[in-house]
N, C-alpha and C. Protein backbone atom coordinates (compact mmCIF):
# COMPACT_ATOMS: atom_id res chain seq x y z
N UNK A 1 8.46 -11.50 10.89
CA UNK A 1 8.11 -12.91 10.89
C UNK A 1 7.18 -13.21 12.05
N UNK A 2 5.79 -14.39 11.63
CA UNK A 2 5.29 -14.38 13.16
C UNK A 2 5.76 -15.69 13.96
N UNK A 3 6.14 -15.16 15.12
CA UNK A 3 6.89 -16.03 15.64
C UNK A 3 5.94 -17.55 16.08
N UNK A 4 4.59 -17.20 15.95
CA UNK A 4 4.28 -18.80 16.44
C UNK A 4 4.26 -19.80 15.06
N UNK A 5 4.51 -19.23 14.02
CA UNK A 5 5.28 -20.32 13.05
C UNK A 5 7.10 -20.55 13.40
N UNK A 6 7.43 -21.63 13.66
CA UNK A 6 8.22 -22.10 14.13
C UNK A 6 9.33 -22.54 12.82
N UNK A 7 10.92 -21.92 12.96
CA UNK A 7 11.42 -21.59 11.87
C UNK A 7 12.39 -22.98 12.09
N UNK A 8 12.08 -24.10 11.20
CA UNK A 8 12.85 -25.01 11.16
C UNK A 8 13.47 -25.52 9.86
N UNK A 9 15.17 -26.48 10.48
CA UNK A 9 16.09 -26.86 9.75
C UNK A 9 16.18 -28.15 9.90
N UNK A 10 16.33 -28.66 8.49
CA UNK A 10 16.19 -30.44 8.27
C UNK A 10 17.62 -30.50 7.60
N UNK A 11 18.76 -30.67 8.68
CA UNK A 11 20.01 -30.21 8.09
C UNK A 11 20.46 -31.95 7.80
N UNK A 12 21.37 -31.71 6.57
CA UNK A 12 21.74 -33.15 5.75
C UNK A 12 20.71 -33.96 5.45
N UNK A 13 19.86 -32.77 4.94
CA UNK A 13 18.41 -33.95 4.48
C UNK A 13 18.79 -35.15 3.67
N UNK A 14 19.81 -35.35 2.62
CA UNK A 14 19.54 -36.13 1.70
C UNK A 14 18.31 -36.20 1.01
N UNK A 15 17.56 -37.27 0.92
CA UNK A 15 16.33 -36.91 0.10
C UNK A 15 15.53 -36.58 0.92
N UNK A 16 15.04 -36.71 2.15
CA UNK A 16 14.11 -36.65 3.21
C UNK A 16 13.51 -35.07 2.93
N UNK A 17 13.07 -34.75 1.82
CA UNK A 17 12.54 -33.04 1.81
C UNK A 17 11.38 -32.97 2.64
N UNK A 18 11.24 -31.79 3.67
CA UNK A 18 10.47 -31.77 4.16
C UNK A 18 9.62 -30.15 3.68
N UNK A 19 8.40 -30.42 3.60
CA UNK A 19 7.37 -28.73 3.08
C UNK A 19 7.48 -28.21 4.57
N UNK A 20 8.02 -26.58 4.15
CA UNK A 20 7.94 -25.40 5.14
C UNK A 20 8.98 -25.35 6.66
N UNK A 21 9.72 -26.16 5.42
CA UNK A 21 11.22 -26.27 6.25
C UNK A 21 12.41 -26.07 5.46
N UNK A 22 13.50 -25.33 5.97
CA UNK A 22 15.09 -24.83 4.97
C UNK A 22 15.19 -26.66 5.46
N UNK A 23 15.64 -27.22 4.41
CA UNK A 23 16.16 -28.14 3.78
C UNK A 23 17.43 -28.42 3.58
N UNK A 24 18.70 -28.45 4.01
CA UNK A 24 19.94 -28.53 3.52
C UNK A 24 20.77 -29.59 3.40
N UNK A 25 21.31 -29.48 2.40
CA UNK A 25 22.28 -31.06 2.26
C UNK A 25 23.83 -31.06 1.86
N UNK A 26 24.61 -31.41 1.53
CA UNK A 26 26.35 -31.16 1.09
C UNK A 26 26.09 -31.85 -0.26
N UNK A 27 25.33 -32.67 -0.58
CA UNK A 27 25.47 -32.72 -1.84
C UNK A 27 24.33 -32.21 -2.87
N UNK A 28 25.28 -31.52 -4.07
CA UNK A 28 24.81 -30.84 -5.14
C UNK A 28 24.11 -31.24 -6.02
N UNK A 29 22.46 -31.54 -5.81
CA UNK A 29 21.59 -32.31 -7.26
C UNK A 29 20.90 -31.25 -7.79
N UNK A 30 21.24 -30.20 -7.80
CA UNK A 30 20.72 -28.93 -8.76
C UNK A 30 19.48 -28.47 -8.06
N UNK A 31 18.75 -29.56 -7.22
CA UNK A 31 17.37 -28.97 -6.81
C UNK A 31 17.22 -28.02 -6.29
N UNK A 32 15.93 -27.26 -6.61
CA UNK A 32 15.98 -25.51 -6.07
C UNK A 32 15.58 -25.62 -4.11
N UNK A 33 15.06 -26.50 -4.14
CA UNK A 33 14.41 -26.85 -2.63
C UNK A 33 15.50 -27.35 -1.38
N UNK A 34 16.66 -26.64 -1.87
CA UNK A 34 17.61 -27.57 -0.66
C UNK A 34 18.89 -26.26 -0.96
N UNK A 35 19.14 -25.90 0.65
CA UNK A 35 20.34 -25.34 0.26
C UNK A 35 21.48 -26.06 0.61
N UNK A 36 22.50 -26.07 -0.40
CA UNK A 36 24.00 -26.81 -0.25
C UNK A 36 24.79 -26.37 0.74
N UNK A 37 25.38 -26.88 1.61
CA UNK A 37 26.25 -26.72 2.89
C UNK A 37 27.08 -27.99 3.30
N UNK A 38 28.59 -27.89 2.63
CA UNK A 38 29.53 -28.55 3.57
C UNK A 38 29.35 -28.56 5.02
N UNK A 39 28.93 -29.44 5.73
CA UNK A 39 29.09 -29.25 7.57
C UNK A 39 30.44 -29.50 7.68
N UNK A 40 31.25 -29.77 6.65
CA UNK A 40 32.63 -29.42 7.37
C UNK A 40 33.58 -28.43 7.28
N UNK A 41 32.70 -27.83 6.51
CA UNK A 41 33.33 -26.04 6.51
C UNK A 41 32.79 -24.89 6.67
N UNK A 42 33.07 -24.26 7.44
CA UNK A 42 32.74 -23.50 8.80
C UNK A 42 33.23 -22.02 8.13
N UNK A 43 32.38 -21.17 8.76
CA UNK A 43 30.74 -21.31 8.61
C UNK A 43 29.99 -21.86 7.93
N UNK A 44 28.50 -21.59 8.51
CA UNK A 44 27.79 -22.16 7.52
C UNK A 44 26.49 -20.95 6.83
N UNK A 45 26.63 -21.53 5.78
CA UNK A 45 25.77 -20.03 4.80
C UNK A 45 24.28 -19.80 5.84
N UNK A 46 24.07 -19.51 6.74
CA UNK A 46 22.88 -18.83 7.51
C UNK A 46 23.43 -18.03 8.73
N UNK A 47 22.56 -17.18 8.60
CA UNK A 47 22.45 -15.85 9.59
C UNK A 47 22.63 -16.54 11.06
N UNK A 48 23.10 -16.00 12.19
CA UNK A 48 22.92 -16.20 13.36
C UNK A 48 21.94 -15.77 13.69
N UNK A 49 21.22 -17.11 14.93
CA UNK A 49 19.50 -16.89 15.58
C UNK A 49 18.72 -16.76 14.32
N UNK A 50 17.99 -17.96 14.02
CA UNK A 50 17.12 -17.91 12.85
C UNK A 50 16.08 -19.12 13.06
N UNK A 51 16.95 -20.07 13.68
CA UNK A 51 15.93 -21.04 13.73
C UNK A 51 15.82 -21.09 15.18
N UNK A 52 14.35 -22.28 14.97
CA UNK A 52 13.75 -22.72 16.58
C UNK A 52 13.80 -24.61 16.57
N UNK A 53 14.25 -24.89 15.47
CA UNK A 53 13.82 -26.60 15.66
C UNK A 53 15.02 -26.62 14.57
N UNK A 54 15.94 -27.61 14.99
CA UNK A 54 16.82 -28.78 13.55
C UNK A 54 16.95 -29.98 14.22
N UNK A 55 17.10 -30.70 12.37
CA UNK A 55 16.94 -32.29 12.40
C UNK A 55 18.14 -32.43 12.24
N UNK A 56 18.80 -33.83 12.40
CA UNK A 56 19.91 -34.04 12.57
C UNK A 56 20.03 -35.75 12.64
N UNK A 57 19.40 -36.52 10.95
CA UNK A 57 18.89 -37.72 11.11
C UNK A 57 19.97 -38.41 10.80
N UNK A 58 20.56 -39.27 11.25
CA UNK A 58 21.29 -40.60 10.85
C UNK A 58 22.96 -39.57 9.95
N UNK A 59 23.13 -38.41 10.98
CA UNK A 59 24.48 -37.62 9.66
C UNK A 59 25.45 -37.17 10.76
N UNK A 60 25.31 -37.05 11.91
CA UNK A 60 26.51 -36.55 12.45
C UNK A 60 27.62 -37.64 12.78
N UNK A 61 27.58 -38.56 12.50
CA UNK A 61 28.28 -39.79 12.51
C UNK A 61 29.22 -39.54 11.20
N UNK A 62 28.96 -38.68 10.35
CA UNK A 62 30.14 -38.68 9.42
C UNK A 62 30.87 -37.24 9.22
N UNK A 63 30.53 -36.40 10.18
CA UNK A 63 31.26 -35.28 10.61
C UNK A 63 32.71 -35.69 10.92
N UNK A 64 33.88 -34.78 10.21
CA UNK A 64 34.92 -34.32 10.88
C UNK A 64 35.29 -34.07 12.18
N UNK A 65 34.45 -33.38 12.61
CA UNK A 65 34.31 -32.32 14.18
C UNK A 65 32.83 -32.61 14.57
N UNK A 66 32.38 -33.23 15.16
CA UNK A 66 30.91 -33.42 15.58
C UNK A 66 30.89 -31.70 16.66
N UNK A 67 31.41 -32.00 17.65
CA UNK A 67 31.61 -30.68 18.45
C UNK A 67 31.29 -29.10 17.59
N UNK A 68 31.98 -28.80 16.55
CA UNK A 68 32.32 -27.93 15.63
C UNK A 68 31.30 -27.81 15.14
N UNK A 69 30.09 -28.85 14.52
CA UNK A 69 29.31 -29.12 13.54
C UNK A 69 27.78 -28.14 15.15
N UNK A 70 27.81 -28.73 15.99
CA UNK A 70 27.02 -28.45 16.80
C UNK A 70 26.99 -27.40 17.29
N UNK A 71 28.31 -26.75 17.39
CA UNK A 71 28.52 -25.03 18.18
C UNK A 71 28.13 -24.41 16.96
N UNK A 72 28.15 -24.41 16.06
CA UNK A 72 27.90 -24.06 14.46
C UNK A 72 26.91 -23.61 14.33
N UNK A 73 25.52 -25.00 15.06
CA UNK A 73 24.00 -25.01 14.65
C UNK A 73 23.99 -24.01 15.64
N UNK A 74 24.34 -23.96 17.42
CA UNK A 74 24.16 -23.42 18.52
C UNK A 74 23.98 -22.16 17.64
N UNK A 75 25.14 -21.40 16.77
CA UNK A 75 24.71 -20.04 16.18
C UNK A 75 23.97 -19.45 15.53
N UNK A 76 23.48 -20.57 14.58
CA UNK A 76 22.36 -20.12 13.72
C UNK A 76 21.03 -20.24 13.95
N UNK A 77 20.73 -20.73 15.80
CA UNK A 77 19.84 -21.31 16.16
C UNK A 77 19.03 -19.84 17.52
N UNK A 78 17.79 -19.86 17.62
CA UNK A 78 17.13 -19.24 18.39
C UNK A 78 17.57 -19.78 19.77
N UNK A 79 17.37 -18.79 21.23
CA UNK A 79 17.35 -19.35 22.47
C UNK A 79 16.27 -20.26 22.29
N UNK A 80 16.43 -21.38 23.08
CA UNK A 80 15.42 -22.90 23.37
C UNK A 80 15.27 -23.24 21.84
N UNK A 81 15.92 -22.83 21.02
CA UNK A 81 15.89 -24.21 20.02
C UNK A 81 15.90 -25.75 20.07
N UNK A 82 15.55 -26.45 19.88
CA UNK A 82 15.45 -27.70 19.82
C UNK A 82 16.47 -28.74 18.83
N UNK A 83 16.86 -29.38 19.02
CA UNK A 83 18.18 -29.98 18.43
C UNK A 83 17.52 -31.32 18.48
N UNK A 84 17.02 -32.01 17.38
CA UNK A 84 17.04 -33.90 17.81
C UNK A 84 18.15 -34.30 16.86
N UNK A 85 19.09 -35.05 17.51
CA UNK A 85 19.56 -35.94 16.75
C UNK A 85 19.33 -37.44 16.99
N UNK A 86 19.85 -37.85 15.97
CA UNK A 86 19.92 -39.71 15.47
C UNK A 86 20.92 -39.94 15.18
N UNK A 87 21.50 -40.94 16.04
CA UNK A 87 22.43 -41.68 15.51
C UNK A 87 22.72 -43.39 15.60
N UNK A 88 23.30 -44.10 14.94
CA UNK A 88 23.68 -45.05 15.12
C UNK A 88 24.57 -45.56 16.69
N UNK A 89 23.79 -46.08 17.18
CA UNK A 89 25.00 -47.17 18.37
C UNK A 89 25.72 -47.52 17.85
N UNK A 90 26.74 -46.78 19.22
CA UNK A 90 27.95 -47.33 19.03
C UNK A 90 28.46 -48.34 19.09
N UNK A 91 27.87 -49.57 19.46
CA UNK A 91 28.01 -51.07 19.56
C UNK A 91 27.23 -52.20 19.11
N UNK A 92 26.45 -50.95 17.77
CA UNK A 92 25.24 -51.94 17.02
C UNK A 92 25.89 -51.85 15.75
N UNK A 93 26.50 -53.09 14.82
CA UNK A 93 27.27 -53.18 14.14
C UNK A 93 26.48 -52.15 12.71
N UNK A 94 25.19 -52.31 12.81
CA UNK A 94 25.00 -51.08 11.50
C UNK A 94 25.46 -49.91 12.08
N UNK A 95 26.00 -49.32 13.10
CA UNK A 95 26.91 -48.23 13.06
C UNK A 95 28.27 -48.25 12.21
N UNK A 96 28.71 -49.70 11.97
CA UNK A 96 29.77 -49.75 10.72
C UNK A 96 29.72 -49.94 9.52
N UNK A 97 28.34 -49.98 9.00
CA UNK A 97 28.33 -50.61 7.70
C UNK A 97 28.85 -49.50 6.78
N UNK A 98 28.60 -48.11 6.21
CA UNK A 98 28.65 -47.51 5.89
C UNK A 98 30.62 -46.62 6.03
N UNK A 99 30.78 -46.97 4.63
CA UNK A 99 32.52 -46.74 5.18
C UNK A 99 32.74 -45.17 5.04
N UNK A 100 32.09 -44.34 4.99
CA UNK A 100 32.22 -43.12 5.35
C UNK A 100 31.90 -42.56 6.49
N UNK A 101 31.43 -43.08 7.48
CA UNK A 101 31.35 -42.70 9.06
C UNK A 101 32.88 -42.82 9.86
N UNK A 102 32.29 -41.45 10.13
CA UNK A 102 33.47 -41.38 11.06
C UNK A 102 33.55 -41.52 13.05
N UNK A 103 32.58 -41.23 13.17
CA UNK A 103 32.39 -41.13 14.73
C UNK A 103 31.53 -42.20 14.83
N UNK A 104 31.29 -42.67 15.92
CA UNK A 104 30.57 -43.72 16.95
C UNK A 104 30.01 -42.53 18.40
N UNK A 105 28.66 -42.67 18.82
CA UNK A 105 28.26 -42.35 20.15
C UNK A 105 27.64 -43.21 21.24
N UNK A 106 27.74 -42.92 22.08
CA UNK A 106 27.20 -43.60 23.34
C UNK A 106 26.33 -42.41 24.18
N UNK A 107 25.58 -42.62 25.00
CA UNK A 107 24.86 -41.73 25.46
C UNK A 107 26.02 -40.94 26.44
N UNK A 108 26.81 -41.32 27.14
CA UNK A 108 27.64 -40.15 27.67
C UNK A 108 28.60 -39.50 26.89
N UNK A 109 28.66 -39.84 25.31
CA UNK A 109 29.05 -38.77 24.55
C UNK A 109 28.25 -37.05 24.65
N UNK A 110 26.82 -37.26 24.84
CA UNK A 110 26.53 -36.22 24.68
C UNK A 110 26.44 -35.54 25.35
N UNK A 111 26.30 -36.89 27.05
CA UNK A 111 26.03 -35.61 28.35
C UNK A 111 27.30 -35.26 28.63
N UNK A 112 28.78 -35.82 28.41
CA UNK A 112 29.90 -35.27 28.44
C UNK A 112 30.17 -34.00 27.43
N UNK A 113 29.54 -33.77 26.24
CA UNK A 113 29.57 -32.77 25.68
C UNK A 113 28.86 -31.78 26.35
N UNK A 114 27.74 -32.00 26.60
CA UNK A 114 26.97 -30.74 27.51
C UNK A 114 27.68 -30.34 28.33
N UNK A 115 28.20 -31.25 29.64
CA UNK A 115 28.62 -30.55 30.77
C UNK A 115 29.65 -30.16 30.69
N UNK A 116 30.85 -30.65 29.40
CA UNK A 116 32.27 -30.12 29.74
C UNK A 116 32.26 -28.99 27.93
N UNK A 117 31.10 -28.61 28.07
CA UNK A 117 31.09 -28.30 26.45
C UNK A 117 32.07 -26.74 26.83
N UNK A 118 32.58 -26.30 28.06
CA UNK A 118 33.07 -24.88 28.72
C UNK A 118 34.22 -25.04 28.85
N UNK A 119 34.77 -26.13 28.05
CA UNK A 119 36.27 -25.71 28.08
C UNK A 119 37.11 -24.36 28.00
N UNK A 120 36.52 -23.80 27.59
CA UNK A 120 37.18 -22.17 28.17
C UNK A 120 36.08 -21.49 28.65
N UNK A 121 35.28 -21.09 27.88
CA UNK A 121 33.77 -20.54 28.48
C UNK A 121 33.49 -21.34 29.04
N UNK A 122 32.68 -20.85 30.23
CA UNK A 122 32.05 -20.77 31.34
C UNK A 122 30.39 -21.00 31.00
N UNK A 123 29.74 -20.36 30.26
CA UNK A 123 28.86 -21.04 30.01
C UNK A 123 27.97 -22.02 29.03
N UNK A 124 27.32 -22.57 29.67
CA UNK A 124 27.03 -23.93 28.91
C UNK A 124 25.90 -23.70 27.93
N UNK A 125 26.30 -24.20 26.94
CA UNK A 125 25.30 -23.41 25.58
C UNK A 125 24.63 -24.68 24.96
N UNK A 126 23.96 -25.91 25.75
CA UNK A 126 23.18 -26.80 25.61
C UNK A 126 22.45 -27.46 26.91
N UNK A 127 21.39 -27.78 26.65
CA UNK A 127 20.49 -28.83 27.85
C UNK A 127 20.41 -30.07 27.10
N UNK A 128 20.34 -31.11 28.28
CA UNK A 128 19.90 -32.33 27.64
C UNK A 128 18.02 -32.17 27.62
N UNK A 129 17.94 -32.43 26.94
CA UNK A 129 16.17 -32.81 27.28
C UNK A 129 15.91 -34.09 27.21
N UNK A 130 16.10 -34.91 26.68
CA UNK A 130 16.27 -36.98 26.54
C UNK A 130 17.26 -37.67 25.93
N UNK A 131 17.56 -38.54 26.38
CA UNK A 131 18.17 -39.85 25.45
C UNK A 131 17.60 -41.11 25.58
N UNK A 132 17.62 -41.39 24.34
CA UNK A 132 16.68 -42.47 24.38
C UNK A 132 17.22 -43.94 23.46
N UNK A 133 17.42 -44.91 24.31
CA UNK A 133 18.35 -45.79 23.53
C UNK A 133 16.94 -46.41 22.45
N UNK A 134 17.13 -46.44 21.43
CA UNK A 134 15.93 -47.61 20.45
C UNK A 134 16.40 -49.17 20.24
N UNK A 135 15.48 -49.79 21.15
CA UNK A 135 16.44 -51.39 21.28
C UNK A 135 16.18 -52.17 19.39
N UNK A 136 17.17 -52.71 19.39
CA UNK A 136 16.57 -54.06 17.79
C UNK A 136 15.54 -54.89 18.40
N UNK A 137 15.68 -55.53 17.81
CA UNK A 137 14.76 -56.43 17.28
C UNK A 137 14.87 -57.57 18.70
N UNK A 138 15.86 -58.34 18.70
CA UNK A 138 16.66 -58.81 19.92
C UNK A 138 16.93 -58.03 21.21
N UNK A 139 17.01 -56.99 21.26
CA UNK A 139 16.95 -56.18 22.47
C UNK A 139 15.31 -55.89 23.01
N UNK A 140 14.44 -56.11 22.44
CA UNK A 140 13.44 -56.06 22.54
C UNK A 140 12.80 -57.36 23.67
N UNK A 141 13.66 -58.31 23.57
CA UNK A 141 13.03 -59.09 24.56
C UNK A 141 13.97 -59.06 25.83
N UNK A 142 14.35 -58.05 26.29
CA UNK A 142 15.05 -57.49 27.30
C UNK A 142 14.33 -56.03 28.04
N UNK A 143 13.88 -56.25 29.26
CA UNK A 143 13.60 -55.15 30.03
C UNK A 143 14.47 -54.45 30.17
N UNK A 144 14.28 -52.89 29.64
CA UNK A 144 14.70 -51.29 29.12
C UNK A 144 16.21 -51.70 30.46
N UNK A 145 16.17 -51.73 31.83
CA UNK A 145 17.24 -51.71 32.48
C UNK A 145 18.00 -52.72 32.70
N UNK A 146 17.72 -53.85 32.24
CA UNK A 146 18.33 -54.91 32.02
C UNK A 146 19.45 -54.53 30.55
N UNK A 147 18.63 -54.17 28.84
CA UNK A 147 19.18 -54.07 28.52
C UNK A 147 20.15 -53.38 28.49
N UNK A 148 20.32 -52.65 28.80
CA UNK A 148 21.35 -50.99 28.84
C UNK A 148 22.35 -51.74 29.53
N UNK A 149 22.23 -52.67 30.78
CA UNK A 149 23.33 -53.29 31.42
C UNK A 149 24.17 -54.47 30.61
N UNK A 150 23.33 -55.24 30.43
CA UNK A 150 24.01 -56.15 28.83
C UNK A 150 24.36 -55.55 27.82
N UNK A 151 24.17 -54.38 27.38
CA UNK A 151 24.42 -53.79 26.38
C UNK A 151 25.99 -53.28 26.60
N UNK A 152 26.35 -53.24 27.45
CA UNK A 152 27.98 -53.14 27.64
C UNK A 152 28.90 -54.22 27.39
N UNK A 153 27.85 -55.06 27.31
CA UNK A 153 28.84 -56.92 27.29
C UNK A 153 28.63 -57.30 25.86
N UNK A 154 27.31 -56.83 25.30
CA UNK A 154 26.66 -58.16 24.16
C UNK A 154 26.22 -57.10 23.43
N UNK A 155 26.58 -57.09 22.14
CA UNK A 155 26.51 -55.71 21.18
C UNK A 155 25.47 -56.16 20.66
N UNK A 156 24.26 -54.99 19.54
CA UNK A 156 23.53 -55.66 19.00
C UNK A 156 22.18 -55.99 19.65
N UNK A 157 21.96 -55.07 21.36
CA UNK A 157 20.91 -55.13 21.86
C UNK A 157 20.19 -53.41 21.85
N UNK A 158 20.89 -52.42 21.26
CA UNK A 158 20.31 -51.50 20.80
C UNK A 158 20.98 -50.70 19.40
N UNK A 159 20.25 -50.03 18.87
CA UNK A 159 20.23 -50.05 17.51
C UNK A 159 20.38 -48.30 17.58
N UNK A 160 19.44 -47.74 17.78
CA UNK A 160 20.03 -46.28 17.50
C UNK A 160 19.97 -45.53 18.84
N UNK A 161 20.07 -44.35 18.68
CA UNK A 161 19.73 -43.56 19.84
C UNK A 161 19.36 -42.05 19.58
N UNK A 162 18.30 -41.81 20.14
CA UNK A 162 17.65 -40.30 19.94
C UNK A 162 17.99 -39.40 20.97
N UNK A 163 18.71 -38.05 20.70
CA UNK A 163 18.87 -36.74 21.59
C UNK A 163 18.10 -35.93 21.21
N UNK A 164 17.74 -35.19 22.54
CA UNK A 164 16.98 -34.15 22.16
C UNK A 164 17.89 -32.75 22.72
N UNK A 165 18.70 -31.96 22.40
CA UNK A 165 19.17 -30.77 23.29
C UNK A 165 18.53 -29.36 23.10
N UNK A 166 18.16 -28.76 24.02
CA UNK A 166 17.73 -27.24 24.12
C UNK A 166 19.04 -26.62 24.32
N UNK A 167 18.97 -25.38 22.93
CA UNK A 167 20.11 -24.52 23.31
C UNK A 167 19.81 -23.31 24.21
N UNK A 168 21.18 -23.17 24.91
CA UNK A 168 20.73 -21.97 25.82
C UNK A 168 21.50 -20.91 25.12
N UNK A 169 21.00 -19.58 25.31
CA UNK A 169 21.78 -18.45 25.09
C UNK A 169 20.96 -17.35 25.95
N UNK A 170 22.49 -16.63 26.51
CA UNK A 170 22.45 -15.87 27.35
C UNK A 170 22.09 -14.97 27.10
């Protein structure tokens, strides 16, 4: 394979197909362009170290095991892979609309996952690279450090939030 083509996963695409990317989703519409994968059952049908980039849009919010779902990708993923996820705020009520979500995040969900991700191991098998709160519509007429501080009091001043993590492997 040549490595400066960059081997990426658009995992729980739903329809979002993307060209010259593995594609995967949990649900079964026959299409040849998507491979089927429960993320809540472990393993998952790909080789360890394969990829360099996965997406991770608007779906880990309805994981079982978010943790589980992520040490998962960590395996099937190249050193310095790239991880973005999306998710819904946890205090922006379209994080509830949808009655199959199960989890809610906040940005120290993830840096608490990074740094204590060694509950037995010792080493840490993610970097943060950003978080990035995306304000609404209404949060928008609030300066970036203003809002984040109201945003603990008055829900509804940010809307999603983007991670970016680099995996490490030793």
């Amino acid at each position: 394979m040549n490595k400066s083509v960059l081997k990426k996963l658009n995992f729980s695409c739903g329809d979002d197909i993307r060209e010259g990317w593995d594609n995967c989703d949990w649900q079964e519409t026959g299409r040849k362009d998507i491979i089927y994968c429960n993320a809540n059952k472990f393993p998952y049908p790909f080789d360890e170290n394969i990829y360099d980039y996965i997406l991770l849009k608007q779906c880990l919010n309805f994981y079982q095991d978010p943790r589980r779902v992520l040490l998962e990708l960590w395996r099937i993923s190249n050193n310095n892979c790239i991880i973005d996820i999306e998710v819904p705020y946890y205090n922006n009520k379209g994080a509830y609309t949808d009655i199959d979500s199960k989890r809610f995040f906040h940005e120290q969900t993830f840096i608490t996952f990074v740094e204590d991700n060694c509950r037995i191991e010792k080493k840490r098998k993610f970097e943060i690279i950003s978080i990035f709160l995306e304000p609404t519509k209404i949060g928008r007429f609030f300066p970036s450090s203003l809002r984040k501080k109201l945003s603990l009091f008055i829900n509804g001043l940010i809307g999603k939030m983007y991670v970016k993590l680099r995996v490490i492997k030793y």
